[in-house]
PDB file of N, CA and C in Angstrom:
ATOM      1  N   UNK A   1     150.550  86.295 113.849  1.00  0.00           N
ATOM      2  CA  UNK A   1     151.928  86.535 114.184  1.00  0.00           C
ATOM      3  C   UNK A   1     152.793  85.540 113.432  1.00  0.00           C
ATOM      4  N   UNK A   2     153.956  86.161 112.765  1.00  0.00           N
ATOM      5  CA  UNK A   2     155.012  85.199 111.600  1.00  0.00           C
ATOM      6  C   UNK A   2     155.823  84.511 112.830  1.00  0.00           C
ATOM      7  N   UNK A   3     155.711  83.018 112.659  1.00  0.00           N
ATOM      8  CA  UNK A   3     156.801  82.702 113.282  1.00  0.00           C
ATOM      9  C   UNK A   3     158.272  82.883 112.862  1.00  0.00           C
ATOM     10  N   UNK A   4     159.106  82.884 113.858  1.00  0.00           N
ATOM     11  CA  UNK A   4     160.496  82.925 113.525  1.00  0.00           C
ATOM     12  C   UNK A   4     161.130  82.487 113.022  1.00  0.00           C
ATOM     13  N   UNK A   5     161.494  82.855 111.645  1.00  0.00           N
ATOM     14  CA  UNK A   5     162.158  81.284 110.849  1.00  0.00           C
ATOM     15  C   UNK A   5     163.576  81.698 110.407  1.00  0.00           C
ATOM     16  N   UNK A   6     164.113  82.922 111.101  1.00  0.00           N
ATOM     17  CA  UNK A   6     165.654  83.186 111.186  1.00  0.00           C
ATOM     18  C   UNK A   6     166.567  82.635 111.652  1.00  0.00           C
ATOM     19  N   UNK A   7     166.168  81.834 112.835  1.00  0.00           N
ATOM     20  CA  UNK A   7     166.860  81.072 113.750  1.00  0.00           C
ATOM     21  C   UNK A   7     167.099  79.578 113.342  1.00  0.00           C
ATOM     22  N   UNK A   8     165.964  78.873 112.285  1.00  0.00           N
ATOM     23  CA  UNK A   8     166.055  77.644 111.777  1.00  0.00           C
ATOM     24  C   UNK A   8     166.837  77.771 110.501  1.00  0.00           C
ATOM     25  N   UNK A   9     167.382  76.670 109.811  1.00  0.00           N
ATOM     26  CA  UNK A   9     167.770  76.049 108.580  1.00  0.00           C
ATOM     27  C   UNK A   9     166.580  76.497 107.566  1.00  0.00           C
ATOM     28  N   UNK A  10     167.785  76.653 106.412  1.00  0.00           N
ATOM     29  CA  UNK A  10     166.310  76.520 104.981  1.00  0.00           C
ATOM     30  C   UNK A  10     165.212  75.390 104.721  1.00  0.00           C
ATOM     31  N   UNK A  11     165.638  74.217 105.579  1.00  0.00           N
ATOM     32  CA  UNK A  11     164.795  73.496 104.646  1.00  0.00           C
ATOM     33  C   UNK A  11     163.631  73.614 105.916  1.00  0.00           C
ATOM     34  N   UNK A  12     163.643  73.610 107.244  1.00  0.00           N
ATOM     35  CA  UNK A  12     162.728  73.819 108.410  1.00  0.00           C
ATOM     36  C   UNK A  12     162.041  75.018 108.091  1.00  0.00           C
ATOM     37  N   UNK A  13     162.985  76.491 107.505  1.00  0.00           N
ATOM     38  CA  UNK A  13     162.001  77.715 107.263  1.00  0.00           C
ATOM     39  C   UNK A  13     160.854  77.348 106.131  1.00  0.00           C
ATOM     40  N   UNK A  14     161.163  76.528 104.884  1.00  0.00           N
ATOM     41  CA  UNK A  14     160.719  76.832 104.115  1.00  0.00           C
ATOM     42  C   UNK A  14     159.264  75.603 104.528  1.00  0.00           C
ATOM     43  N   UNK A  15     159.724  74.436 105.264  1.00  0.00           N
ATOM     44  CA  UNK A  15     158.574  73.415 105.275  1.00  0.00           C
ATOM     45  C   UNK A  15     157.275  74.557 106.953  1.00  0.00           C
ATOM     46  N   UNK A  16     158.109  75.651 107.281  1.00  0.00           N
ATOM     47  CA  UNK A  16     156.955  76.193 108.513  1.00  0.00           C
ATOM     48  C   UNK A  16     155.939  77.386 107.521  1.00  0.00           C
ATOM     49  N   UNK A  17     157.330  77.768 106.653  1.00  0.00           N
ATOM     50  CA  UNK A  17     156.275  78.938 105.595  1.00  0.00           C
ATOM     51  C   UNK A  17     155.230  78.258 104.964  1.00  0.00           C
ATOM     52  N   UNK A  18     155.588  76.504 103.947  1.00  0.00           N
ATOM     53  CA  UNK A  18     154.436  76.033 103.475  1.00  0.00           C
ATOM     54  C   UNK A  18     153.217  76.095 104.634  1.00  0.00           C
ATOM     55  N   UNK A  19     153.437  75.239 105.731  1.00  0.00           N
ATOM     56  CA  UNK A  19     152.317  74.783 106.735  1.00  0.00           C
ATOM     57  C   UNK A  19     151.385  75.888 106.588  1.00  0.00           C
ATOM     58  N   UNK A  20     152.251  77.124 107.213  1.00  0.00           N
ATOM     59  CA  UNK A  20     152.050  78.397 107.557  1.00  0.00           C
ATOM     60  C   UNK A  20     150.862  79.078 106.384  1.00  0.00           C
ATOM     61  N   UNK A  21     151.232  78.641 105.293  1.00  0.00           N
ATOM     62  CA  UNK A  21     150.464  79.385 103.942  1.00  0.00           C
ATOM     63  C   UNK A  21     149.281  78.305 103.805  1.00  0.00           C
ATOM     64  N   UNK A  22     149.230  76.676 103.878  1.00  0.00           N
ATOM     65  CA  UNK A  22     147.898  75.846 104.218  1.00  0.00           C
ATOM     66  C   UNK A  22     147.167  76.348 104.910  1.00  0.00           C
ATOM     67  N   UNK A  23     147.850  76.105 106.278  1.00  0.00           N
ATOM     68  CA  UNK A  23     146.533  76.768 107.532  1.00  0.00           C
ATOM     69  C   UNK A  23     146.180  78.133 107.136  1.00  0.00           C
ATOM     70  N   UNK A  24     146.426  79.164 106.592  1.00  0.00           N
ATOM     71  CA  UNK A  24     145.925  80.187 106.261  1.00  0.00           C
ATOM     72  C   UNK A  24     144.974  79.945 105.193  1.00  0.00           C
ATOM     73  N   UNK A  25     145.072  79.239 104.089  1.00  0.00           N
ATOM     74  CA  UNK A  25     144.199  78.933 103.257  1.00  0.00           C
ATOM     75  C   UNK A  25     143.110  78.331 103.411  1.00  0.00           C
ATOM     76  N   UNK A  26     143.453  77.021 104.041  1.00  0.00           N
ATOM     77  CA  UNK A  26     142.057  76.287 104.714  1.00  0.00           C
ATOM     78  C   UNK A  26     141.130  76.487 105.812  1.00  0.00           C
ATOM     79  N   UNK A  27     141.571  78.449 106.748  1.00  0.00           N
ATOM     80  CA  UNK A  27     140.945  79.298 107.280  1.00  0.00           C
ATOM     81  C   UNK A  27     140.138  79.725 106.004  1.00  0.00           C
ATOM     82  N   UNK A  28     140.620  80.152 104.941  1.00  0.00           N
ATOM     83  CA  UNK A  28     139.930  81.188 104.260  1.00  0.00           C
ATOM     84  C   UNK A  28     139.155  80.139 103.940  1.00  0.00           C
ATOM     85  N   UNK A  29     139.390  79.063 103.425  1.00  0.00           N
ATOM     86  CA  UNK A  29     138.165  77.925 102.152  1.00  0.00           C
ATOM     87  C   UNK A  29     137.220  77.957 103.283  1.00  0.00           C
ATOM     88  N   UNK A  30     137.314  77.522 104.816  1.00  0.00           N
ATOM     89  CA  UNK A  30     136.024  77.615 106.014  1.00  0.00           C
ATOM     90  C   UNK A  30     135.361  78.592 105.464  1.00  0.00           C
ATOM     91  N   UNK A  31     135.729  79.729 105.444  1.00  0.00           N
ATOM     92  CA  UNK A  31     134.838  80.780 105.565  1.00  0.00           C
ATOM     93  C   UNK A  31     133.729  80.637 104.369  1.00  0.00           C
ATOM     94  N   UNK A  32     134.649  80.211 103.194  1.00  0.00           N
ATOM     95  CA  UNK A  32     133.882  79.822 101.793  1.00  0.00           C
ATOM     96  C   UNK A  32     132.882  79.245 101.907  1.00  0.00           C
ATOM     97  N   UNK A  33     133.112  77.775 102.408  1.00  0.00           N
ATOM     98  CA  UNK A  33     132.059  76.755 102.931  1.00  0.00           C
ATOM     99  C   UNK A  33     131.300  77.126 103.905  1.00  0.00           C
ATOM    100  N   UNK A  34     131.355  77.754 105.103  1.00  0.00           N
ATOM    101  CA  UNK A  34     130.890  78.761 105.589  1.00  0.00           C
ATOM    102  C   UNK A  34     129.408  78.841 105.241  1.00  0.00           C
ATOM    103  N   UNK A  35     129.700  79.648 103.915  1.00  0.00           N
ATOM    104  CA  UNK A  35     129.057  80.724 103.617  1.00  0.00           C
ATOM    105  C   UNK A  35     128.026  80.060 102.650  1.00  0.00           C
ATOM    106  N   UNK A  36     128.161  78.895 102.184  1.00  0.00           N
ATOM    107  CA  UNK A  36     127.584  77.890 101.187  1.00  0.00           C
ATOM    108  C   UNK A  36     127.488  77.062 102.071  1.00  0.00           C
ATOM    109  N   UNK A  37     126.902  77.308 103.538  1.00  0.00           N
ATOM    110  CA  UNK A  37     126.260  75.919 104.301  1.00  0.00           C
ATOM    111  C   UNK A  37     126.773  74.315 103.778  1.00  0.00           C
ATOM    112  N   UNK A  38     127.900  74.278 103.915  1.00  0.00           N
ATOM    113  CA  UNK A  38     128.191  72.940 103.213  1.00  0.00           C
ATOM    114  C   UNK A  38     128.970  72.429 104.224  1.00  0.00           C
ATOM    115  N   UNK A  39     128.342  71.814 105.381  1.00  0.00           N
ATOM    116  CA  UNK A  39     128.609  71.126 106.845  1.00  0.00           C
ATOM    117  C   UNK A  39     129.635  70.614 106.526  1.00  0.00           C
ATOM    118  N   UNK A  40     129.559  69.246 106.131  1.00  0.00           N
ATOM    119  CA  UNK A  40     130.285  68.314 105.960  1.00  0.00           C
ATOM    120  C   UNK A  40     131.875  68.776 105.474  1.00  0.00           C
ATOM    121  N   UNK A  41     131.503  69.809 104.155  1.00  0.00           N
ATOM    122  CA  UNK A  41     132.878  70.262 104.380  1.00  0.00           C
ATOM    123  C   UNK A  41     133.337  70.952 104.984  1.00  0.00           C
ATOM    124  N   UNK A  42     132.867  71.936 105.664  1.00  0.00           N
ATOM    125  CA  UNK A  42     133.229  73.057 106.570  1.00  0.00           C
ATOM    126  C   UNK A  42     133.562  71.802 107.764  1.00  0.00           C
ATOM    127  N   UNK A  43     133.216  71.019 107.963  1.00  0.00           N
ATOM    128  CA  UNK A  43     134.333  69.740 109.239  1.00  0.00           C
ATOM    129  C   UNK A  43     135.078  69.322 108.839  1.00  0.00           C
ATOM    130  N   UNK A  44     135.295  68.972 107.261  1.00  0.00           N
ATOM    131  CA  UNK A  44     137.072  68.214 106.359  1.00  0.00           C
ATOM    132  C   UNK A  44     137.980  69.406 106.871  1.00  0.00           C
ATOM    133  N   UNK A  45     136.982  70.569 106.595  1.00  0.00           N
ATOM    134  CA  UNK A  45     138.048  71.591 106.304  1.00  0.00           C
ATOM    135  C   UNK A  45     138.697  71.831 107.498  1.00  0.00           C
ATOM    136  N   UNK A  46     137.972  71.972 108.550  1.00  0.00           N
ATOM    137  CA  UNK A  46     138.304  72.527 110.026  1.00  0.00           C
ATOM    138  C   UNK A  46     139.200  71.178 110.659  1.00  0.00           C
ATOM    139  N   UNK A  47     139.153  69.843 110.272  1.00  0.00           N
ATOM    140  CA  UNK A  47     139.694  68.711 110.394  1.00  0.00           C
ATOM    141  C   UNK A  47     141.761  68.832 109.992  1.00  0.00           C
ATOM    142  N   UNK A  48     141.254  69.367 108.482  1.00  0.00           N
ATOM    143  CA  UNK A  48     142.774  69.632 107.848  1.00  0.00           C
ATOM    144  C   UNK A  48     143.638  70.987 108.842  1.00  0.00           C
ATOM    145  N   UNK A  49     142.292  72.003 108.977  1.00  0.00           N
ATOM    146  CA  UNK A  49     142.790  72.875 109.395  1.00  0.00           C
ATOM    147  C   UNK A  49     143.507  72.548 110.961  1.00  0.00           C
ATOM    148  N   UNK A  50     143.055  71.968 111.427  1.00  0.00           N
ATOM    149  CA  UNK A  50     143.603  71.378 112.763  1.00  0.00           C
ATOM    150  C   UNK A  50     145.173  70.366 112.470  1.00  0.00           C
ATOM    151  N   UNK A  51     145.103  69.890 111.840  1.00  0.00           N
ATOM    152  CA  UNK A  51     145.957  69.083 111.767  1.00  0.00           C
ATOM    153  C   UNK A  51     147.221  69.783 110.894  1.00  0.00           C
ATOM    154  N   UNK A  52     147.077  70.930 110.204  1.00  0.00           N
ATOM    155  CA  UNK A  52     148.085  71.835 110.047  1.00  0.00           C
ATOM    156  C   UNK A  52     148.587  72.786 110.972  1.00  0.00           C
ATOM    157  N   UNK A  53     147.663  73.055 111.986  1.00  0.00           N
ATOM    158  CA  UNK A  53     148.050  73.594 113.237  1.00  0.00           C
ATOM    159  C   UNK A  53     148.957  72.860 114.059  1.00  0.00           C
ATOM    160  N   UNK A  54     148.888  71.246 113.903  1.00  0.00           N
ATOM    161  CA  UNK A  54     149.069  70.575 114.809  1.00  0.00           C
ATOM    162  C   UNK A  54     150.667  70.348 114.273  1.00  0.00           C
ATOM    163  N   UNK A  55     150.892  70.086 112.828  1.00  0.00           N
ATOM    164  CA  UNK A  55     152.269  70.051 112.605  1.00  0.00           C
ATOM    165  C   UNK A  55     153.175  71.439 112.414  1.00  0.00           C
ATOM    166  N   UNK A  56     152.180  72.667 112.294  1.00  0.00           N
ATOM    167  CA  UNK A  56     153.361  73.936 112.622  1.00  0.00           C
ATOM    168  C   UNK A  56     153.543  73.496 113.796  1.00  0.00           C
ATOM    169  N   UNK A  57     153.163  73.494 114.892  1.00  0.00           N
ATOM    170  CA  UNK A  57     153.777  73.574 116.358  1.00  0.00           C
ATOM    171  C   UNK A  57     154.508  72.559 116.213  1.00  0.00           C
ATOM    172  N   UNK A  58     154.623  71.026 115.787  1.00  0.00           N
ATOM    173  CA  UNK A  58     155.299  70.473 115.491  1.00  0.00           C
ATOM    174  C   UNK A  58     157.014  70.846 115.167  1.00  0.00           C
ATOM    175  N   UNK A  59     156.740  71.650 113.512  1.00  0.00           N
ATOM    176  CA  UNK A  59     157.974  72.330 112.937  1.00  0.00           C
ATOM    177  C   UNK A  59     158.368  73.114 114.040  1.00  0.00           C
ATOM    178  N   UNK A  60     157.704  74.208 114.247  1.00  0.00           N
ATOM    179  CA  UNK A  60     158.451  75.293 115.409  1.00  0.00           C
ATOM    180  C   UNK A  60     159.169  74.645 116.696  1.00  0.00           C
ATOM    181  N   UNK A  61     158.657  73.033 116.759  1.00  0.00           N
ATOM    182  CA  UNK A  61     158.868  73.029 118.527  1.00  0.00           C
ATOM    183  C   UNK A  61     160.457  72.640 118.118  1.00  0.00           C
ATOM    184  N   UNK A  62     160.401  71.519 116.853  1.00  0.00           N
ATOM    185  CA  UNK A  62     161.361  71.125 116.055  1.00  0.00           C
ATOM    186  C   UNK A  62     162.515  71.952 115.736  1.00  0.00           C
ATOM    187  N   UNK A  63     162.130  73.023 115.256  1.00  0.00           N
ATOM    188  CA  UNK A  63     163.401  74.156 115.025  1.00  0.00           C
ATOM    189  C   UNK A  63     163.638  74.999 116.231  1.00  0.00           C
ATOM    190  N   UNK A  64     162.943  74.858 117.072  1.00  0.00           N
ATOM    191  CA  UNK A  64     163.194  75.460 118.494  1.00  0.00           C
ATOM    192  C   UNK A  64     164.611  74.388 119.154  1.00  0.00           C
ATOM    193  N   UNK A  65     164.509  73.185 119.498  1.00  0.00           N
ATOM    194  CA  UNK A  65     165.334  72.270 119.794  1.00  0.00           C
ATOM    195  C   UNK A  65     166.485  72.661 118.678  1.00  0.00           C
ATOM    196  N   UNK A  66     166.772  72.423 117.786  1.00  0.00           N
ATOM    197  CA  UNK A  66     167.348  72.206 117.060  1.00  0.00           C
ATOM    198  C   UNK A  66     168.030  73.868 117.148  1.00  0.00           C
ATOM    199  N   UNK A  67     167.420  74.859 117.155  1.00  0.00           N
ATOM    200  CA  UNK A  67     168.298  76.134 117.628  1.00  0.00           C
ATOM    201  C   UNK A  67     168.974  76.396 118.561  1.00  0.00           C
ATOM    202  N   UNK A  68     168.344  75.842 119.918  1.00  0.00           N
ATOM    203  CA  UNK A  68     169.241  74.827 120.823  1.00  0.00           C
ATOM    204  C   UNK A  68     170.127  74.351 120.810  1.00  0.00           C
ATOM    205  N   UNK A  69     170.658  73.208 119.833  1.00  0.00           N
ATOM    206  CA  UNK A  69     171.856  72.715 119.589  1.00  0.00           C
ATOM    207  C   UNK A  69     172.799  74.068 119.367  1.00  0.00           C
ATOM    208  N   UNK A  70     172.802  74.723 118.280  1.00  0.00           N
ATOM    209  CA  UNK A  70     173.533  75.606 117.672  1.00  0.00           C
ATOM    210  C   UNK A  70     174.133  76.676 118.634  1.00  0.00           C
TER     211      UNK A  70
END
């Protein structure tokens, strides 16, 4: 599901679309590593991948407040 990035500023839409396009990528590279038994990275990866999760909700909670103001 796309978060809402009508309601935020350009520079908040465009830093939730980057996040947004990481965590999708470093889903897909898991699957890569995955698939090439390569532990260690399949945990960097799931590591990054967490921690891009952790700053979209970040951005969103961020442009949520901030839509608030307005």
């Amino acid at each position: 599901m796309a978060p809402k990035v009508a309601e935020v500023d350009g520079e908040s839409s465009t830093a939730i679309r980057n996040i947004t396009y990481i965590r999708d990528m470093l889903g897909q590279l898991r699957q890569l590593a995955e698939e090439e038994q390569a532990e260690l990275l399949c945990y960097l990866i799931e590591m990054a991948y967490v921690e891009a999760g952790d700053r979209h909700a970040a951005l969103l909670q961020g442009a949520s407040v901030q839509g608030q103001r307005h």
